[in-house]
C-alpha atoms as a PDB file:
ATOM      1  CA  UNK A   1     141.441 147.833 115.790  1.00  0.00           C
ATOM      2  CA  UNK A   2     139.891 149.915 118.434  1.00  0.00           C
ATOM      3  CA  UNK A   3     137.907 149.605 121.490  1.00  0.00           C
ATOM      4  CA  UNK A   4     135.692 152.932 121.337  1.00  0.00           C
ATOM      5  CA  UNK A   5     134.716 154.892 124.913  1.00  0.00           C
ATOM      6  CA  UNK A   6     131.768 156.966 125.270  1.00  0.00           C
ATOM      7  CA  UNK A   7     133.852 159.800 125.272  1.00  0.00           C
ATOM      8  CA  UNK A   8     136.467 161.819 123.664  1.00  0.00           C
ATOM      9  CA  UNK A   9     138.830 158.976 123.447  1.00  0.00           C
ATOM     10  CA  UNK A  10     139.097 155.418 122.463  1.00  0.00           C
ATOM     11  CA  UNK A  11     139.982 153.417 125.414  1.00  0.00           C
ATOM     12  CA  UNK A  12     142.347 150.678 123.228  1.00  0.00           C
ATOM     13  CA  UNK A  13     144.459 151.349 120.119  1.00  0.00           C
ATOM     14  CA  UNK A  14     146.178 148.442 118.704  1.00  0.00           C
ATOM     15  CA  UNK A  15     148.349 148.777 115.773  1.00  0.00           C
ATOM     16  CA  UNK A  16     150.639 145.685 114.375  1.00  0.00           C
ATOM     17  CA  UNK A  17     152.158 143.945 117.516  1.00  0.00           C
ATOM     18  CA  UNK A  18     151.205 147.050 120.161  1.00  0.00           C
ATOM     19  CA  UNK A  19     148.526 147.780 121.887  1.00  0.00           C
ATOM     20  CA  UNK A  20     148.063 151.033 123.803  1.00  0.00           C
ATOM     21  CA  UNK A  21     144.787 151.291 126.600  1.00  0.00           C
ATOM     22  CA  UNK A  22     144.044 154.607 127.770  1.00  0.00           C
ATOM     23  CA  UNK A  23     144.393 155.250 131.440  1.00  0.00           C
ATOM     24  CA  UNK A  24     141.916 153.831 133.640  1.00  0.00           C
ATOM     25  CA  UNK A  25     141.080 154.619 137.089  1.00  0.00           C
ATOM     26  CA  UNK A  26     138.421 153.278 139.872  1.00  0.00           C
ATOM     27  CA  UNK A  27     135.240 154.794 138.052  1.00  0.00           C
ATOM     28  CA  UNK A  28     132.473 153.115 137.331  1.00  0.00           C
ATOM     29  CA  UNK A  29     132.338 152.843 133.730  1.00  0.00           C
ATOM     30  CA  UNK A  30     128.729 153.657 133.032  1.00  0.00           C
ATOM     31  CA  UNK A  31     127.559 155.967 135.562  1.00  0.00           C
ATOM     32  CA  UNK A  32     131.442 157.697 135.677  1.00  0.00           C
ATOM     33  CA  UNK A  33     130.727 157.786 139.742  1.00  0.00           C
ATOM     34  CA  UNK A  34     134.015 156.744 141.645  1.00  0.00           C
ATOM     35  CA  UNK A  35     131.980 154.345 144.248  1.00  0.00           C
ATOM     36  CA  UNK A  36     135.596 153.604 145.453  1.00  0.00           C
ATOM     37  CA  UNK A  37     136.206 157.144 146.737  1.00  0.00           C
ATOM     38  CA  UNK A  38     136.375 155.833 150.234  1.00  0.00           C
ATOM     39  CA  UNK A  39     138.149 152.475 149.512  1.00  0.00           C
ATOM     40  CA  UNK A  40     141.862 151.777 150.240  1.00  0.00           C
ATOM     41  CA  UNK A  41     144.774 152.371 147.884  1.00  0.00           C
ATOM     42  CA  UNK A  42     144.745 148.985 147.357  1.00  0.00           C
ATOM     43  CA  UNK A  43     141.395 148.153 146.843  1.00  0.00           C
ATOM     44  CA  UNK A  44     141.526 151.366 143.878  1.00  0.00           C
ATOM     45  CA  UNK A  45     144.950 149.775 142.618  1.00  0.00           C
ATOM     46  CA  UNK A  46     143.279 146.219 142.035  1.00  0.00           C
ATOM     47  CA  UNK A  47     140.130 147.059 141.012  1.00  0.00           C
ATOM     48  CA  UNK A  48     142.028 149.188 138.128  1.00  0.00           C
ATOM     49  CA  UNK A  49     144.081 146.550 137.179  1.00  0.00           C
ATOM     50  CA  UNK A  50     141.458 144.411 136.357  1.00  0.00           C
ATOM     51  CA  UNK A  51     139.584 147.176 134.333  1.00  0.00           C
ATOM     52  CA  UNK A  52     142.840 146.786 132.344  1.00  0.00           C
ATOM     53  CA  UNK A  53     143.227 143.503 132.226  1.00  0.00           C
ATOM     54  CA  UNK A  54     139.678 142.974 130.442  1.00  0.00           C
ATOM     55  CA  UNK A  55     140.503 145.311 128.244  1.00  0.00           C
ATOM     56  CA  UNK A  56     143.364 143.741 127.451  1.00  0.00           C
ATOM     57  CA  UNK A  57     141.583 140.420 126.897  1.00  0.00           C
ATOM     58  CA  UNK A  58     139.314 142.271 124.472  1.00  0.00           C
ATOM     59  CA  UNK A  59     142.271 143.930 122.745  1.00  0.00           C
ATOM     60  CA  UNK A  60     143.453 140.159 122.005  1.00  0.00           C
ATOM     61  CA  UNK A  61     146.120 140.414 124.684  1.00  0.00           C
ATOM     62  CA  UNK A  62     146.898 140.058 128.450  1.00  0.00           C
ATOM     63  CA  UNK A  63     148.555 141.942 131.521  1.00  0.00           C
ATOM     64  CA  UNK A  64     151.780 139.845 131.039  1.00  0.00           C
ATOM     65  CA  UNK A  65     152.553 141.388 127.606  1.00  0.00           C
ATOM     66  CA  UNK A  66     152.789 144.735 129.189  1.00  0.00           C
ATOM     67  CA  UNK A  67     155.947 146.523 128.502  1.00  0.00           C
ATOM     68  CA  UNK A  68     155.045 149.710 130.011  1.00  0.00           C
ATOM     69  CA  UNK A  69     152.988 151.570 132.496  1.00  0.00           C
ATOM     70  CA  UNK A  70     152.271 155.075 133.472  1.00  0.00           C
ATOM     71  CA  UNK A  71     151.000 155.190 136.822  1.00  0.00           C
ATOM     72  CA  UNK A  72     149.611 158.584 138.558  1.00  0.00           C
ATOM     73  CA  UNK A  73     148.970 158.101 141.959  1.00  0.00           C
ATOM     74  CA  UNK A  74     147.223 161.052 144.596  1.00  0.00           C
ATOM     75  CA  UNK A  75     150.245 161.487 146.896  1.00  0.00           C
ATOM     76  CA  UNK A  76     153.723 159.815 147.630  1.00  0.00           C
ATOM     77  CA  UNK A  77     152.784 158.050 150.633  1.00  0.00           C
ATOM     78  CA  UNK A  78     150.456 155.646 148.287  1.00  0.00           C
ATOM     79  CA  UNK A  79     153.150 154.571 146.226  1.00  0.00           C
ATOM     80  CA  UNK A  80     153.649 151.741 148.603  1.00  0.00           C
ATOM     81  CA  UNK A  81     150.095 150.688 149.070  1.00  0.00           C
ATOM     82  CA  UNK A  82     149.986 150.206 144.869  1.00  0.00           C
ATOM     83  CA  UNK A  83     153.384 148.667 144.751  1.00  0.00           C
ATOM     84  CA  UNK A  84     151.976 145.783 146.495  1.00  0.00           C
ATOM     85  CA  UNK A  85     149.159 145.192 144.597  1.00  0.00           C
ATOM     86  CA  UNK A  86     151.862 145.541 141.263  1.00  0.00           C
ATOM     87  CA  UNK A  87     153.629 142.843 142.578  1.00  0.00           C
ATOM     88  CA  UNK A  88     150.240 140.290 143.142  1.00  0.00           C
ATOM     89  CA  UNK A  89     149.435 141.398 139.270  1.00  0.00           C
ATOM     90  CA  UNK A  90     153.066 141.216 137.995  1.00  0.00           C
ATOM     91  CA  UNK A  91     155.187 138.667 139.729  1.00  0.00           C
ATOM     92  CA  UNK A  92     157.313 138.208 137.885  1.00  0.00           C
ATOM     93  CA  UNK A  93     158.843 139.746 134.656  1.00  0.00           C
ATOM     94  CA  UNK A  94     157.133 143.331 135.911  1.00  0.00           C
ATOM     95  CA  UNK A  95     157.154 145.947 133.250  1.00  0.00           C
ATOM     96  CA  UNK A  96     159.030 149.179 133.208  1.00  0.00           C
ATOM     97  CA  UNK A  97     157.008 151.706 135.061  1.00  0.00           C
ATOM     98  CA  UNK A  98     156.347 155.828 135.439  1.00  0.00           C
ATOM     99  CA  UNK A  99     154.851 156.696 139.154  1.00  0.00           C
ATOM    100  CA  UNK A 100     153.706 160.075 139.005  1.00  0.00           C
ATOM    101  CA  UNK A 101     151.896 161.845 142.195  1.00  0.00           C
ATOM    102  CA  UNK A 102     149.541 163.373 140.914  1.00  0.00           C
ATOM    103  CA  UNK A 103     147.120 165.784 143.329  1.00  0.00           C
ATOM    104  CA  UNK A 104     144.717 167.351 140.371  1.00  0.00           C
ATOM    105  CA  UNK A 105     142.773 163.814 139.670  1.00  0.00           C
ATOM    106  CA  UNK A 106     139.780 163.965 137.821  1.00  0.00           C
ATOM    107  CA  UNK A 107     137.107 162.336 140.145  1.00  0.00           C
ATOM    108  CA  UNK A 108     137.275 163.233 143.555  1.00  0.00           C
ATOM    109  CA  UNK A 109     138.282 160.321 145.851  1.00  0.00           C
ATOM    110  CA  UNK A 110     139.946 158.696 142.887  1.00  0.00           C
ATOM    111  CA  UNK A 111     143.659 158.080 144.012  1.00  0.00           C
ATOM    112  CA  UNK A 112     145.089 155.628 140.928  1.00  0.00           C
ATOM    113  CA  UNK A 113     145.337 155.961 137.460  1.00  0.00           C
ATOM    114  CA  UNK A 114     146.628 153.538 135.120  1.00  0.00           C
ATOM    115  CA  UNK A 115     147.529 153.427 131.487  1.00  0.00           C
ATOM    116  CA  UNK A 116     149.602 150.879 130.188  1.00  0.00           C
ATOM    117  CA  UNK A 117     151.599 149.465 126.487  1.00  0.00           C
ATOM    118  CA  UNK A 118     151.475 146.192 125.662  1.00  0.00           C
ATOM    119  CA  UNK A 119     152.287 143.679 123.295  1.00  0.00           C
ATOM    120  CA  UNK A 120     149.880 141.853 121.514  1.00  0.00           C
ATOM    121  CA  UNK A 121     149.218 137.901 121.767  1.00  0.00           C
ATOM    122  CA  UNK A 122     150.612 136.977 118.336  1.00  0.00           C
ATOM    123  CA  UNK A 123     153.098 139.809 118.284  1.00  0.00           C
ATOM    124  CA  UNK A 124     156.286 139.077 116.300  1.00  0.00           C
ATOM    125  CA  UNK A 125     158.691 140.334 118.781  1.00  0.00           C
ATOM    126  CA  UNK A 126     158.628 139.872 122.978  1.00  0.00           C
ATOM    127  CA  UNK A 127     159.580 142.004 125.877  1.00  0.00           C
ATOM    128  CA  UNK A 128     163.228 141.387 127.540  1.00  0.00           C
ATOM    129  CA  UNK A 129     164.147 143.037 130.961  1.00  0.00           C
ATOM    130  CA  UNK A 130     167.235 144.631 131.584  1.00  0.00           C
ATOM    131  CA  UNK A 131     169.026 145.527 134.249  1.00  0.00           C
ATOM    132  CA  UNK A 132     172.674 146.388 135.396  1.00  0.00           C
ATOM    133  CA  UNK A 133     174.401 146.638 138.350  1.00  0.00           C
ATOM    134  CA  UNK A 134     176.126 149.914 136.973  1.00  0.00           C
ATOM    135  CA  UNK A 135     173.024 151.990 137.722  1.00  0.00           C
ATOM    136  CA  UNK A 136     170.926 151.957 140.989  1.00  0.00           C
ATOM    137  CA  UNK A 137     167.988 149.501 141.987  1.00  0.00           C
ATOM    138  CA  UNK A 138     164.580 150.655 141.404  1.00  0.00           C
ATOM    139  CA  UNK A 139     163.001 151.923 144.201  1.00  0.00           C
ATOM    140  CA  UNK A 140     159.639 149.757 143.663  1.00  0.00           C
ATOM    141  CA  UNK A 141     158.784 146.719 142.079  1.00  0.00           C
ATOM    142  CA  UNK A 142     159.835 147.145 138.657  1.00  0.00           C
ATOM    143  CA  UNK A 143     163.093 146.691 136.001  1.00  0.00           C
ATOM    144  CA  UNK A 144     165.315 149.355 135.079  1.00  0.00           C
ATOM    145  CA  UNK A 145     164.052 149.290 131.456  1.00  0.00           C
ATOM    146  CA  UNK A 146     162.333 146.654 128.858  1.00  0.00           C
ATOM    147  CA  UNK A 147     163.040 146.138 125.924  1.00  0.00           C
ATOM    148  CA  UNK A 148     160.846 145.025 123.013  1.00  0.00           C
ATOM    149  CA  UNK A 149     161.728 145.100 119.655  1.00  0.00           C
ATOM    150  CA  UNK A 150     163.840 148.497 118.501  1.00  0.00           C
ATOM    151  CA  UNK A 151     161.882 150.062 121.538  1.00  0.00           C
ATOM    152  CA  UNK A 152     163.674 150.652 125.327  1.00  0.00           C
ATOM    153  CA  UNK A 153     161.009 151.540 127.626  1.00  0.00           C
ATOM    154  CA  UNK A 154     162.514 153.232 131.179  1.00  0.00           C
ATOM    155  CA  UNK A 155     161.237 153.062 134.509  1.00  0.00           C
ATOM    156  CA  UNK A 156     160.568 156.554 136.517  1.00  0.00           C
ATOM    157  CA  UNK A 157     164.425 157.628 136.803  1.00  0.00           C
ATOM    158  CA  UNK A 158     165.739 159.820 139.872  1.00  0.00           C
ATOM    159  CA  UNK A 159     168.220 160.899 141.742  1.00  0.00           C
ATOM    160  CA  UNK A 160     168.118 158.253 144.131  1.00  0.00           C
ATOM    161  CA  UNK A 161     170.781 155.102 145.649  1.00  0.00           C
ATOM    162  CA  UNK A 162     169.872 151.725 145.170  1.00  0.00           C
ATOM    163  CA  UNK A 163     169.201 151.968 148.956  1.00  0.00           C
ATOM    164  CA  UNK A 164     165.550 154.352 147.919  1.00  0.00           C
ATOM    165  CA  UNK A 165     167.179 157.527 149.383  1.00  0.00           C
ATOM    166  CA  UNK A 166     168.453 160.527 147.923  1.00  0.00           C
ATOM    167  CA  UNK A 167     172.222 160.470 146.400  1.00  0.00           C
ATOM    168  CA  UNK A 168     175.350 161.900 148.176  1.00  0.00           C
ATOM    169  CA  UNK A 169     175.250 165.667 147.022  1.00  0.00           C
ATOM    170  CA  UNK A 170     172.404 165.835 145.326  1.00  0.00           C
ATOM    171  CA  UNK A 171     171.532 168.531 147.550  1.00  0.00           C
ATOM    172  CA  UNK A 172     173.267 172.082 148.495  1.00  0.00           C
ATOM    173  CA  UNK A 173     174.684 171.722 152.091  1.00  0.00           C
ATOM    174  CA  UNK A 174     172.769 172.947 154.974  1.00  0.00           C
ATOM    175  CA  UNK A 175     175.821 174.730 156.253  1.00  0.00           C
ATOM    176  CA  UNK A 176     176.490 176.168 152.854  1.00  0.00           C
ATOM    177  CA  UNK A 177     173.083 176.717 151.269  1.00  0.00           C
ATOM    178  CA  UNK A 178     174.656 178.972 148.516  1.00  0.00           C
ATOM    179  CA  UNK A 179     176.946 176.594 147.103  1.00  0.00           C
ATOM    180  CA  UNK A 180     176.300 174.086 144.587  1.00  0.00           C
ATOM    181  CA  UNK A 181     173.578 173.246 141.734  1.00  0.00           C
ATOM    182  CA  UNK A 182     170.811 170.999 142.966  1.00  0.00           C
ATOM    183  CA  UNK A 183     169.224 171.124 139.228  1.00  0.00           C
ATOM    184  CA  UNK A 184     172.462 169.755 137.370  1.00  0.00           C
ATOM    185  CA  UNK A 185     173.635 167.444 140.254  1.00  0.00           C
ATOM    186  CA  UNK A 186     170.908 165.518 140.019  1.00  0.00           C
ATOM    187  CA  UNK A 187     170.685 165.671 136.291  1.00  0.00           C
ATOM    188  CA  UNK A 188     173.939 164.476 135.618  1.00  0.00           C
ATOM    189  CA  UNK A 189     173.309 161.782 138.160  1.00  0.00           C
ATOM    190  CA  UNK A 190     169.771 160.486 136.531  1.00  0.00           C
ATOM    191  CA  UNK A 191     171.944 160.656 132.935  1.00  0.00           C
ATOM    192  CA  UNK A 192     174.794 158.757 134.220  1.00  0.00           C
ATOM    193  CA  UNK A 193     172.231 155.776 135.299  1.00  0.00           C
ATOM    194  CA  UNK A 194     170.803 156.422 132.079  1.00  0.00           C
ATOM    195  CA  UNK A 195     173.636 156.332 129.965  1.00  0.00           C
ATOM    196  CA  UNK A 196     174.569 153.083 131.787  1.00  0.00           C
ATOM    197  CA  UNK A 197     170.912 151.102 131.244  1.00  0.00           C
ATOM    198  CA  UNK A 198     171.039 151.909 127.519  1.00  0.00           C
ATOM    199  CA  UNK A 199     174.465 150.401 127.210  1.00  0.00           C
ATOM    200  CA  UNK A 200     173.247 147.090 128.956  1.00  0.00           C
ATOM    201  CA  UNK A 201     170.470 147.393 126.450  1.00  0.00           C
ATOM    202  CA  UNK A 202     172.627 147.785 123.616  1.00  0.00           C
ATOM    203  CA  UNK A 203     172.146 150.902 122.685  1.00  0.00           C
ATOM    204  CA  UNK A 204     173.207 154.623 123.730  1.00  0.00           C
ATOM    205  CA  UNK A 205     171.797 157.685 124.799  1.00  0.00           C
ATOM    206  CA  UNK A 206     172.082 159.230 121.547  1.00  0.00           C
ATOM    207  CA  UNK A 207     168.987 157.418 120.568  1.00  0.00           C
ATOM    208  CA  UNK A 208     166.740 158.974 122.585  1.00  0.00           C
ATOM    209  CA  UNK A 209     163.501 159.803 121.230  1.00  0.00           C
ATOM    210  CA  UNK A 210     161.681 161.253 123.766  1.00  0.00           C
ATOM    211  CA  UNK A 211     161.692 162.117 127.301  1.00  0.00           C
ATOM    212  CA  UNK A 212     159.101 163.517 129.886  1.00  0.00           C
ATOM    213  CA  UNK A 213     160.401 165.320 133.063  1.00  0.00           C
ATOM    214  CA  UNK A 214     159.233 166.096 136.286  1.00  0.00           C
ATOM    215  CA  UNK A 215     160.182 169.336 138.753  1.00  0.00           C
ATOM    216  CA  UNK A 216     159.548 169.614 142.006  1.00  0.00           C
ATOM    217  CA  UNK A 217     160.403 173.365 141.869  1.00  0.00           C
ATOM    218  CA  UNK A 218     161.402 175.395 138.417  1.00  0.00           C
ATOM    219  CA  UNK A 219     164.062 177.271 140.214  1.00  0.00           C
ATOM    220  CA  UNK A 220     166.222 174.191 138.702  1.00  0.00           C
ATOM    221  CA  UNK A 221     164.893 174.210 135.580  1.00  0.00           C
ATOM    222  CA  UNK A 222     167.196 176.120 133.353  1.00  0.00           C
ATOM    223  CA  UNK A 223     170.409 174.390 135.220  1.00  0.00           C
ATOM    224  CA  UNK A 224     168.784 171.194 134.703  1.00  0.00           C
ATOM    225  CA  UNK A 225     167.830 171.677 131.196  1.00  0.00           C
ATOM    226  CA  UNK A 226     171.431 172.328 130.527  1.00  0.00           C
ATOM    227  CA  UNK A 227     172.993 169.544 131.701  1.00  0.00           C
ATOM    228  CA  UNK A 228     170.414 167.212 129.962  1.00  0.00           C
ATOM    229  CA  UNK A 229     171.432 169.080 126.996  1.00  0.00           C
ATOM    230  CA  UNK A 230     174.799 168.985 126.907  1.00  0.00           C
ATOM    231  CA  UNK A 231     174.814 165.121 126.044  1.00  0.00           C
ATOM    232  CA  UNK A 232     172.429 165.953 122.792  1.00  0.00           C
ATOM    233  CA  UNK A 233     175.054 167.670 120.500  1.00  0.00           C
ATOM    234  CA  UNK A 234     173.027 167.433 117.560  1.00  0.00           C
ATOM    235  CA  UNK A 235     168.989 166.630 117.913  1.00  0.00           C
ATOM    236  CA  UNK A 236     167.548 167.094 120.948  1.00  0.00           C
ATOM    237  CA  UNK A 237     164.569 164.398 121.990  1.00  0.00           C
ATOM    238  CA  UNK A 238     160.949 165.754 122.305  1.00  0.00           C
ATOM    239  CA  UNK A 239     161.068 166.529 125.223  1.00  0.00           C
ATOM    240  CA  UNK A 240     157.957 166.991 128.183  1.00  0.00           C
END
């Protein structure tokens, strides 16, 4: 079935046990004016999360049957500000989650944006968190992965310690800024943790399907690239 928008898109897709709602931010949904443009992060967060979770309701589903989120948020520093709201909305059993600052967001003022995979109320299969002390804490309130069904959804993956802060030489040395590769350091490092989650899960890196990654800078690009390659001998995942 679908829920249909006014627009170009439908705003909920749901196909056998999935359903899939488009991302939703503070808007108003029939004028399209943000009248939250001078509200908190929090306020923005909530008020989007409930968008969502009618949909939901009208998709034949709920919030807690979410396996997945992609979250684009205005600037770094609000990541905290939404992380509290996740945890009022998601308690407990969170799903995996993608934070993405974003600067280029559609309505001015608008400073969340939410789009999120779920299960659906009579689905045939359920959600299962997993985690392992073999790769770092998330950084925010969310698992390493979920898994539901023969799908392994990841949360955002970096080069961070479980302490939130960036790993031991992930970095070229300030007294020796032309040594080392920042790009495959950190790479290798994110693959590692990687590697380690999909074992817990029960599965392997090998089994990628698809992967969508984020530079700060392309200098590190082609370094980067190589590294994730080299553990793809044969296919490579679509890659973003």
């Amino acid at each position: 079935g679908e829920l249909s928008s006014p627009e170009y898109h439908h705003q909920a897709l749901r196909r056998g046990d999935w359903v899939f709602l488009a991302s939703q931010s503070p808007i108003d949904p029939e004028s399209h004016a943000n009248h939250w443009f001078t509200s908190t992060v929090e306020e923005q967060t909530r008020h989007t999360l409930e968008k969502l979770a009618s949909l939901a309701e009208v998709a034949g589903t709920s919030l807690d049957q979410t396996v997945k989120a992609d979250v684009y948020i205005g600037h770094p520093q609000d990541f905290s500000a939404m992380d509290r709201v996740w945890k009022e909305t998601f308690p407990s059993n969170p799903p995996a989650r993608v934070v993405i600052p974003y600067m280029g967001m559609g309505v001015k003022g608008t400073r969340v944006e939410i789009a999120l995979t779920l299960l659906t109320g009579d689905a045939n299969i359920s959600k299962e968190t997993v985690e392992t002390s073999d790769a770092p804490e998330q950084p925010g309130h969310e698992p390493q992965a979920v898994r539901a069904g023969n799908f392994l959804f990841f949360s955002t993956q970096m080069a961070f310690d479980s302490s939130g802060n960036l790993a031991e030489g992930m970095l070229r040395p300030a007294n020796a800024p032309w040594y080392g590769s920042p790009g495959q350091n950190q790479m290798r490092y994110m693959m590692q943790n990687i590697d380690a989650i999909s074992s817990a899960a029960g599965t392997s890196v090998e089994n990628i399907v698809r992967r969508a990654c984020f530079h700060s800078d392309l200098q590190w690009f082609a370094e980067s690239i190589q590294s994730w390659a080299s553990y793809f001998p044969g296919d490579k995942p679509a890659s973003t």
